[in-house]
C-alpha atoms as a PDB file:
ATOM      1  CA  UNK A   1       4.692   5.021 -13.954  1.00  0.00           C
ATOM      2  CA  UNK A   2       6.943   4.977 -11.022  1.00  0.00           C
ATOM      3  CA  UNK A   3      10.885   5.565 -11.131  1.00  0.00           C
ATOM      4  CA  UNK A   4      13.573   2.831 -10.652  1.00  0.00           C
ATOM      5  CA  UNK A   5      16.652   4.147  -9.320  1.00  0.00           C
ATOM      6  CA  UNK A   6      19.526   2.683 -10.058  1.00  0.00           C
ATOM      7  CA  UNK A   7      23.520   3.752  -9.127  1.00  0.00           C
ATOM      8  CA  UNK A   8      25.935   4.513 -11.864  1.00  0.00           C
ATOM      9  CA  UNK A   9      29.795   5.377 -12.085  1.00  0.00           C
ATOM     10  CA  UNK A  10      31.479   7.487 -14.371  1.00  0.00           C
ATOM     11  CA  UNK A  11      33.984   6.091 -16.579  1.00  0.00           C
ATOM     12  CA  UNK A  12      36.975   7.205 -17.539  1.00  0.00           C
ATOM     13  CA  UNK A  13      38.687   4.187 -19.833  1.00  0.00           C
ATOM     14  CA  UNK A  14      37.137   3.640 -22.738  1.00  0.00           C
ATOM     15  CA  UNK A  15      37.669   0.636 -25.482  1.00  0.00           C
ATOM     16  CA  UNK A  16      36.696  -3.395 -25.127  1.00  0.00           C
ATOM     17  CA  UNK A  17      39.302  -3.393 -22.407  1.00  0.00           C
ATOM     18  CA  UNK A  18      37.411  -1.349 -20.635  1.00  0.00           C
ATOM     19  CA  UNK A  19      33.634  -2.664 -21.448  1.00  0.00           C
ATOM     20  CA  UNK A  20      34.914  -6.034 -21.074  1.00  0.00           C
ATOM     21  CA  UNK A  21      36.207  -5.055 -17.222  1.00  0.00           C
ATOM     22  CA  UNK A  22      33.221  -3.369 -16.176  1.00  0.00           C
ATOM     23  CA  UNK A  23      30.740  -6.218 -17.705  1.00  0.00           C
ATOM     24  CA  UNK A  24      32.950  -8.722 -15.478  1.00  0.00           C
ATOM     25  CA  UNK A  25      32.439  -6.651 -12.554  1.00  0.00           C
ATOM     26  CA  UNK A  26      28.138  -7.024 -12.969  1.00  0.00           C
ATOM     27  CA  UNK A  27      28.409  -3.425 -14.162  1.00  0.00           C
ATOM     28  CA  UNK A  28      27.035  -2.206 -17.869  1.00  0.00           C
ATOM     29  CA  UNK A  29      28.475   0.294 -20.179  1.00  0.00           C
ATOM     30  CA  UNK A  30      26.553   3.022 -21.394  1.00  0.00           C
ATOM     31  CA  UNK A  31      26.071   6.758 -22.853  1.00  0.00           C
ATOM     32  CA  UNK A  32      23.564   9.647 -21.242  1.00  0.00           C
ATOM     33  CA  UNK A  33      22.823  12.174 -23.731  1.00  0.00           C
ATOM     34  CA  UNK A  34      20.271  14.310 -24.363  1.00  0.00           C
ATOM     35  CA  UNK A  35      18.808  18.581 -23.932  1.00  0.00           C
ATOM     36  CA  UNK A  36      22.517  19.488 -25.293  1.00  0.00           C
ATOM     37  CA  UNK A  37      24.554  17.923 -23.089  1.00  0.00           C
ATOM     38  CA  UNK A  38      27.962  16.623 -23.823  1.00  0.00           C
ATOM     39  CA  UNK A  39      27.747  12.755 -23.199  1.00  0.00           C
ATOM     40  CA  UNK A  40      28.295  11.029 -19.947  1.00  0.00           C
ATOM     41  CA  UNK A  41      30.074   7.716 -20.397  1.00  0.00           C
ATOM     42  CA  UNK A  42      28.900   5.590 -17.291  1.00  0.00           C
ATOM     43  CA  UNK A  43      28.445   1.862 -15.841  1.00  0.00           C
ATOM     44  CA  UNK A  44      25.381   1.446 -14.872  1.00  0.00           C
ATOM     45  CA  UNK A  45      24.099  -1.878 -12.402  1.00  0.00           C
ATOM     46  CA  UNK A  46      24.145  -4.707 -14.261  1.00  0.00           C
ATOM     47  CA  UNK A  47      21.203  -6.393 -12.488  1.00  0.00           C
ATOM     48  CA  UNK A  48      18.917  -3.611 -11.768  1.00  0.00           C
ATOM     49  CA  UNK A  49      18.857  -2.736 -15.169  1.00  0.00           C
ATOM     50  CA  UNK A  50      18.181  -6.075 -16.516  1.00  0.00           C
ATOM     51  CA  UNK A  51      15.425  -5.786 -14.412  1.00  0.00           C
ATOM     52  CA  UNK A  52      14.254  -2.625 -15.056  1.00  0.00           C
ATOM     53  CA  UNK A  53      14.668  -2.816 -19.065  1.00  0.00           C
ATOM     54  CA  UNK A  54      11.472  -5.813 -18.085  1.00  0.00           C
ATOM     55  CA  UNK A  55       9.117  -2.604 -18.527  1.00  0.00           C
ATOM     56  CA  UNK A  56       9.145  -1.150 -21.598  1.00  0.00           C
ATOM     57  CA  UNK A  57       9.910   2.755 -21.928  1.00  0.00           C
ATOM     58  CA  UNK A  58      10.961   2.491 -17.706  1.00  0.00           C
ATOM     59  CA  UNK A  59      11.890   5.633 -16.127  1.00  0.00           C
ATOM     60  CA  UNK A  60      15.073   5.601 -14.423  1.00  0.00           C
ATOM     61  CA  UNK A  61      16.408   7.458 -12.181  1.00  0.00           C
ATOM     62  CA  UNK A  62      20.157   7.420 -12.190  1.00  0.00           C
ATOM     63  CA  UNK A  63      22.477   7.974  -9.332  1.00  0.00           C
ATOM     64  CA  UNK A  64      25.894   8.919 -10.492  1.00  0.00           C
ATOM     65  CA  UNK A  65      28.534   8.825  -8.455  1.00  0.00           C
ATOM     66  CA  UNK A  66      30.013  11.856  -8.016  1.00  0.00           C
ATOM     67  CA  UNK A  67      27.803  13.448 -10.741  1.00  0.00           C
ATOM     68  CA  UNK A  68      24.361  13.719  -9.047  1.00  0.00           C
ATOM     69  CA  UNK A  69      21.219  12.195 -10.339  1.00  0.00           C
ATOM     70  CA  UNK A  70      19.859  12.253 -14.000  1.00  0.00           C
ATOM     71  CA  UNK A  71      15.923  11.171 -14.965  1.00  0.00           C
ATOM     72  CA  UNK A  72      16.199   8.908 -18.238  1.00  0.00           C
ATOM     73  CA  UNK A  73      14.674   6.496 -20.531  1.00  0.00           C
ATOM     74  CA  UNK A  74      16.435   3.978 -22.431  1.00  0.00           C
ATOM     75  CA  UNK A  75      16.831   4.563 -25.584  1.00  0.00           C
ATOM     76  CA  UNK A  76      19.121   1.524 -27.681  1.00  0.00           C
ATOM     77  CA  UNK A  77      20.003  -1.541 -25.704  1.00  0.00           C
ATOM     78  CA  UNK A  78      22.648  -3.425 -27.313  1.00  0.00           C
ATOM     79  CA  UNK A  79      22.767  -6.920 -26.301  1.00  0.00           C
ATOM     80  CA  UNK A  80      24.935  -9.927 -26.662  1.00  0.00           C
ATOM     81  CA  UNK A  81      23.668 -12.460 -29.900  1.00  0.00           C
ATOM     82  CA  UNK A  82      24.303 -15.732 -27.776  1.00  0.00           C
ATOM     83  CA  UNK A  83      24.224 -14.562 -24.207  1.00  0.00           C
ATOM     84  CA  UNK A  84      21.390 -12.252 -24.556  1.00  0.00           C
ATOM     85  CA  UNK A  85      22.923 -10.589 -21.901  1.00  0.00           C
ATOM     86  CA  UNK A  86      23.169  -6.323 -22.171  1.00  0.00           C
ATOM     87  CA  UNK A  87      26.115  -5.474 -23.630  1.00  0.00           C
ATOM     88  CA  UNK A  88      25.462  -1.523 -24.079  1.00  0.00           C
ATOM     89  CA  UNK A  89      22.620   0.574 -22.907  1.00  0.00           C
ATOM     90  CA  UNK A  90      22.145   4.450 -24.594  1.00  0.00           C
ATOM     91  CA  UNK A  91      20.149   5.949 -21.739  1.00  0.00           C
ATOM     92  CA  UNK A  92      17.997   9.602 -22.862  1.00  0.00           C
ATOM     93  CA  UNK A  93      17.827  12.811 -20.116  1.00  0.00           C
ATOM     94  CA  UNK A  94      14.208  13.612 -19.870  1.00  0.00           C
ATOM     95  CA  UNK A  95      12.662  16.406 -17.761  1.00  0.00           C
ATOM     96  CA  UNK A  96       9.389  16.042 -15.867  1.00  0.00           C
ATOM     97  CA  UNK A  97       6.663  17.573 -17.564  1.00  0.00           C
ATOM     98  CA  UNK A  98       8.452  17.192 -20.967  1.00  0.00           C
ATOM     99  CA  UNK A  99       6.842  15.289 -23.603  1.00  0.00           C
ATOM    100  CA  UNK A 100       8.643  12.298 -24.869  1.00  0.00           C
ATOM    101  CA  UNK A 101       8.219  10.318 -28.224  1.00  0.00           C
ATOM    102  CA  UNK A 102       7.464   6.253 -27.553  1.00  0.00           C
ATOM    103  CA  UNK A 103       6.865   3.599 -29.266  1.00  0.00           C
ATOM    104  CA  UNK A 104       3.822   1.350 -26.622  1.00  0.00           C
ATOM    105  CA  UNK A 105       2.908  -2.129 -27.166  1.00  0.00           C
ATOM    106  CA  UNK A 106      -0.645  -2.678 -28.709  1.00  0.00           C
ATOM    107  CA  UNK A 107      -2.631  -5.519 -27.171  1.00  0.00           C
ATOM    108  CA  UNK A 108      -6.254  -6.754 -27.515  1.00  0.00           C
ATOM    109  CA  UNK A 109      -8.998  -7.994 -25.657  1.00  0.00           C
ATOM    110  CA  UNK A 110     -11.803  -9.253 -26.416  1.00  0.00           C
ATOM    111  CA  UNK A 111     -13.401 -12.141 -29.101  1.00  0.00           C
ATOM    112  CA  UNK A 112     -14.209 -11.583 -32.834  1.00  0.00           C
ATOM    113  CA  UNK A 113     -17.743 -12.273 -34.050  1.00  0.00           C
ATOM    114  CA  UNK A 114     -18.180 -16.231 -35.022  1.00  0.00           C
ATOM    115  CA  UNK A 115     -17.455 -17.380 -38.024  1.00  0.00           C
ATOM    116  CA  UNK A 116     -13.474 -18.623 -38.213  1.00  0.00           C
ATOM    117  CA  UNK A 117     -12.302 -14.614 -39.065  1.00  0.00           C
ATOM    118  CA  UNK A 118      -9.067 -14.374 -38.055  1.00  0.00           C
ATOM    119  CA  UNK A 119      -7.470 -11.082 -36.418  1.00  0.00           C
ATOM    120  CA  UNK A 120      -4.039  -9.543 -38.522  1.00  0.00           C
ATOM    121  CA  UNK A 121      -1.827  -7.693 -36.787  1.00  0.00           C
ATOM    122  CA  UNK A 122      -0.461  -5.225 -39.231  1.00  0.00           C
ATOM    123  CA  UNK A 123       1.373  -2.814 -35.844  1.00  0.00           C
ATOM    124  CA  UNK A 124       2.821  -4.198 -32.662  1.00  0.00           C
ATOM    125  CA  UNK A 125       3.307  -1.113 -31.471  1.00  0.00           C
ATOM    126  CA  UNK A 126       2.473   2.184 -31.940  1.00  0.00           C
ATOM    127  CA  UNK A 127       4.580   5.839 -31.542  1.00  0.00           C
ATOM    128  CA  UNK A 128       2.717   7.944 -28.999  1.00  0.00           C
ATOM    129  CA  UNK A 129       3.751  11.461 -27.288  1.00  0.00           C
ATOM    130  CA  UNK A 130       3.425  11.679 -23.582  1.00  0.00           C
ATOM    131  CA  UNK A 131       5.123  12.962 -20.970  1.00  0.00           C
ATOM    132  CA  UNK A 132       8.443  11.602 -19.679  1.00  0.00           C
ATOM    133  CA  UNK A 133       6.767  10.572 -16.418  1.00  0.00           C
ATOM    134  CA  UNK A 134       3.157   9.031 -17.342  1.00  0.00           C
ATOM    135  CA  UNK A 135       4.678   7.211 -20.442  1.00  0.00           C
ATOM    136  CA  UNK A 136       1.843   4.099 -20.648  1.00  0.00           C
ATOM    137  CA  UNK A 137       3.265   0.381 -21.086  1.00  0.00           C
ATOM    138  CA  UNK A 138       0.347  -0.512 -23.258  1.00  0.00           C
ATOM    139  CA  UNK A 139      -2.489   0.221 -25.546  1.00  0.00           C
ATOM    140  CA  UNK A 140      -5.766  -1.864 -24.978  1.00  0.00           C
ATOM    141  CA  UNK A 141      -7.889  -2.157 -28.204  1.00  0.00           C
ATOM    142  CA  UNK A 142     -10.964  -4.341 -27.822  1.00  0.00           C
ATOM    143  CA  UNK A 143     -11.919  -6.472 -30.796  1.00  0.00           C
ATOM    144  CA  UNK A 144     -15.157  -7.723 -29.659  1.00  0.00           C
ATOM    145  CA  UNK A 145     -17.763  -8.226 -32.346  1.00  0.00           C
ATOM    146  CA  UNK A 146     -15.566  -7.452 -35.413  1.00  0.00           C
ATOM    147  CA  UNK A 147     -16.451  -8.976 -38.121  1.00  0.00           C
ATOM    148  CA  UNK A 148     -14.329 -10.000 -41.720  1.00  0.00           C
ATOM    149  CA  UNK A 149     -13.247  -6.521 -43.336  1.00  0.00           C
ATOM    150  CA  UNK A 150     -13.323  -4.364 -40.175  1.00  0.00           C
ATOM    151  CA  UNK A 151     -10.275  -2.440 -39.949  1.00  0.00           C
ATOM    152  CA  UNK A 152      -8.837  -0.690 -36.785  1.00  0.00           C
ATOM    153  CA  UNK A 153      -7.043   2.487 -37.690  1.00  0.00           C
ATOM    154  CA  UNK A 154      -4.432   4.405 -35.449  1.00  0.00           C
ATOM    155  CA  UNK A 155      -7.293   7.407 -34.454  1.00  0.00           C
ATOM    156  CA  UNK A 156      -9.257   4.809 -33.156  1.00  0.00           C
ATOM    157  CA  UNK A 157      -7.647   3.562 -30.535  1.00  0.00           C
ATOM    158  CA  UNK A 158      -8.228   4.822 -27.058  1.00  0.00           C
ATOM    159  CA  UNK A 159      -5.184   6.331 -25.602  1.00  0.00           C
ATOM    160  CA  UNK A 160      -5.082   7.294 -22.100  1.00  0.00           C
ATOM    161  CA  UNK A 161      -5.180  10.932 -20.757  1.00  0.00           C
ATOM    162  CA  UNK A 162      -2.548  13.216 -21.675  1.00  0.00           C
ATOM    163  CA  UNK A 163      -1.428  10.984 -24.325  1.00  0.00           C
ATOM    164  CA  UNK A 164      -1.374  11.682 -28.643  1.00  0.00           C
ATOM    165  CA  UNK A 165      -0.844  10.096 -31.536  1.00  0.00           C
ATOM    166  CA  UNK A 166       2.633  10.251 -32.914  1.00  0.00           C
ATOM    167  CA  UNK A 167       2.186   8.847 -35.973  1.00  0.00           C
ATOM    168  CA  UNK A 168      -0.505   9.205 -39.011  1.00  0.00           C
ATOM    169  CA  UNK A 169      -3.868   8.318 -37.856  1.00  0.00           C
ATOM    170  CA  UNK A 170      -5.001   6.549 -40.563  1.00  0.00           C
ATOM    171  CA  UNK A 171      -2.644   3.988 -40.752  1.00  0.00           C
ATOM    172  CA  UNK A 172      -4.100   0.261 -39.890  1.00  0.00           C
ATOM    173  CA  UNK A 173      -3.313  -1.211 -36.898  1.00  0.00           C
ATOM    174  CA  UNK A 174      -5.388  -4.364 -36.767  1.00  0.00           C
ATOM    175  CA  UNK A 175      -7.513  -6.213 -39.349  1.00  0.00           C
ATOM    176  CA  UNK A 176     -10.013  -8.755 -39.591  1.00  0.00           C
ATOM    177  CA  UNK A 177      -9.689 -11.011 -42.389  1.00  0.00           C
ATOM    178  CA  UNK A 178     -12.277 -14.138 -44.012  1.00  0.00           C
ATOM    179  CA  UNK A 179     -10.649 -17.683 -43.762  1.00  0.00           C
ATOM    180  CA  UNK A 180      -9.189 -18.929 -46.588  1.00  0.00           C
ATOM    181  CA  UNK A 181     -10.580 -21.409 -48.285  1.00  0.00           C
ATOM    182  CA  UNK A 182      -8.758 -24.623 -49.166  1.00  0.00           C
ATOM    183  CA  UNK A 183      -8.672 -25.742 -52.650  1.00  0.00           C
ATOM    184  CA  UNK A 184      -8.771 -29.453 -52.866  1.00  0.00           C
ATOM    185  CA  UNK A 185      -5.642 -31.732 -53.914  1.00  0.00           C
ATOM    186  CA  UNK A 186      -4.935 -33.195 -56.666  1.00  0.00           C
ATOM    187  CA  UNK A 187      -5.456 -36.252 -54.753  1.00  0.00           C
ATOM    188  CA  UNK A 188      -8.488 -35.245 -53.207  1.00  0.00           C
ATOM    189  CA  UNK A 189      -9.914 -35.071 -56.939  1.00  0.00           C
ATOM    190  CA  UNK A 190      -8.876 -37.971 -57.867  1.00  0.00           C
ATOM    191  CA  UNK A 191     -10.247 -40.062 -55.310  1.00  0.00           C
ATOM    192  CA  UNK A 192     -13.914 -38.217 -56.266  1.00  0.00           C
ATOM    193  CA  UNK A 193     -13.929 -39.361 -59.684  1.00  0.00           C
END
């Protein structure tokens, strides 16, 4: 995964005075925090990281004025209920070569074995460990030939290099489930008699 660098001021008013100002000027509010740091209250680019918050678990690489550079990953975005615009961004220093705790989208591939199964996703995501710079944007589980009753656990999915399980591995991910069958209206009965 490649960095996006993006520029960043430090602030020095705080309050909805001050968010609302910097949110005029394209510019979004935020927090740095992290390896025991005091926070860094900044405004970050407004557009760049709109666009960068597009990949999930980015890398960024923040130039602060006057403050140097910091590596992070976002870690809350707060944004607005109508709008959807960002509102508030909590950005977390990472190191490279440190490991990082992520949640990573699961998605599948593949076709299920005929016969009108149906696939039930019981995770979206799962929490993985990798390191802060060669954090993966996705899982890809293949479903091909499962059949009603197969189950897809967490230690069966196929993670790339340098990448472990976070989480339980025996916790279901995906499952494949008969189609239900219909029972027929009262109506339906009716009519046959």
């Amino acid at each position: 995964m490649s960095e996006v660098k993006l520029s960043a001021e430090v602030r020095t008013q705080f309050g909805k005075g001050a968010a609302r100002k910097a949110r005029v000027a394209g510019k979004v509010p935020g927090v740095i925090y992290g390896h025991g740091q005091d926070p860094k209250h900044v405004d970050v680019e407004g557009h760049g990281l709109l666009l960068a918050l597009r990949t999930p678990n980015v890398l960024i690489s923040l130039d602060i004025a006057g403050g140097g550079t910091e590596l992070v990953i976002p870690k809350a975005v707060q944004r607005h209920p109508l709008k959807r615009s960002i509102s508030h961004v909590d950005l977390l220093i990472v190191k490279k070569g440190e490991k990082v705790t992520v949640d990573v989208a699961i998605v599948t591939e593949g076709e299920l074995a005929a016969g009108g199964n149906m696939l039930e996703t019981l995770q979206n995501t799962i929490s993985v460990e990798a390191e802060a710079t060669h954090i993966p944007t996705e899982v890809t589980v293949s479903i091909a030939g499962l059949e009603a009753g197969d189950t897809i656990h967490a230690k069966d999915l196929v993670l790339p290099s340098g990448t472990t399980l976070a989480v339980d591995g025996d916790i279901a991910v995906l499952q494949v489930v008969a189609p239900q069958a219909e029972e027929p209206s009262a109506e339906a009965e009716g009519e046959e008699a």
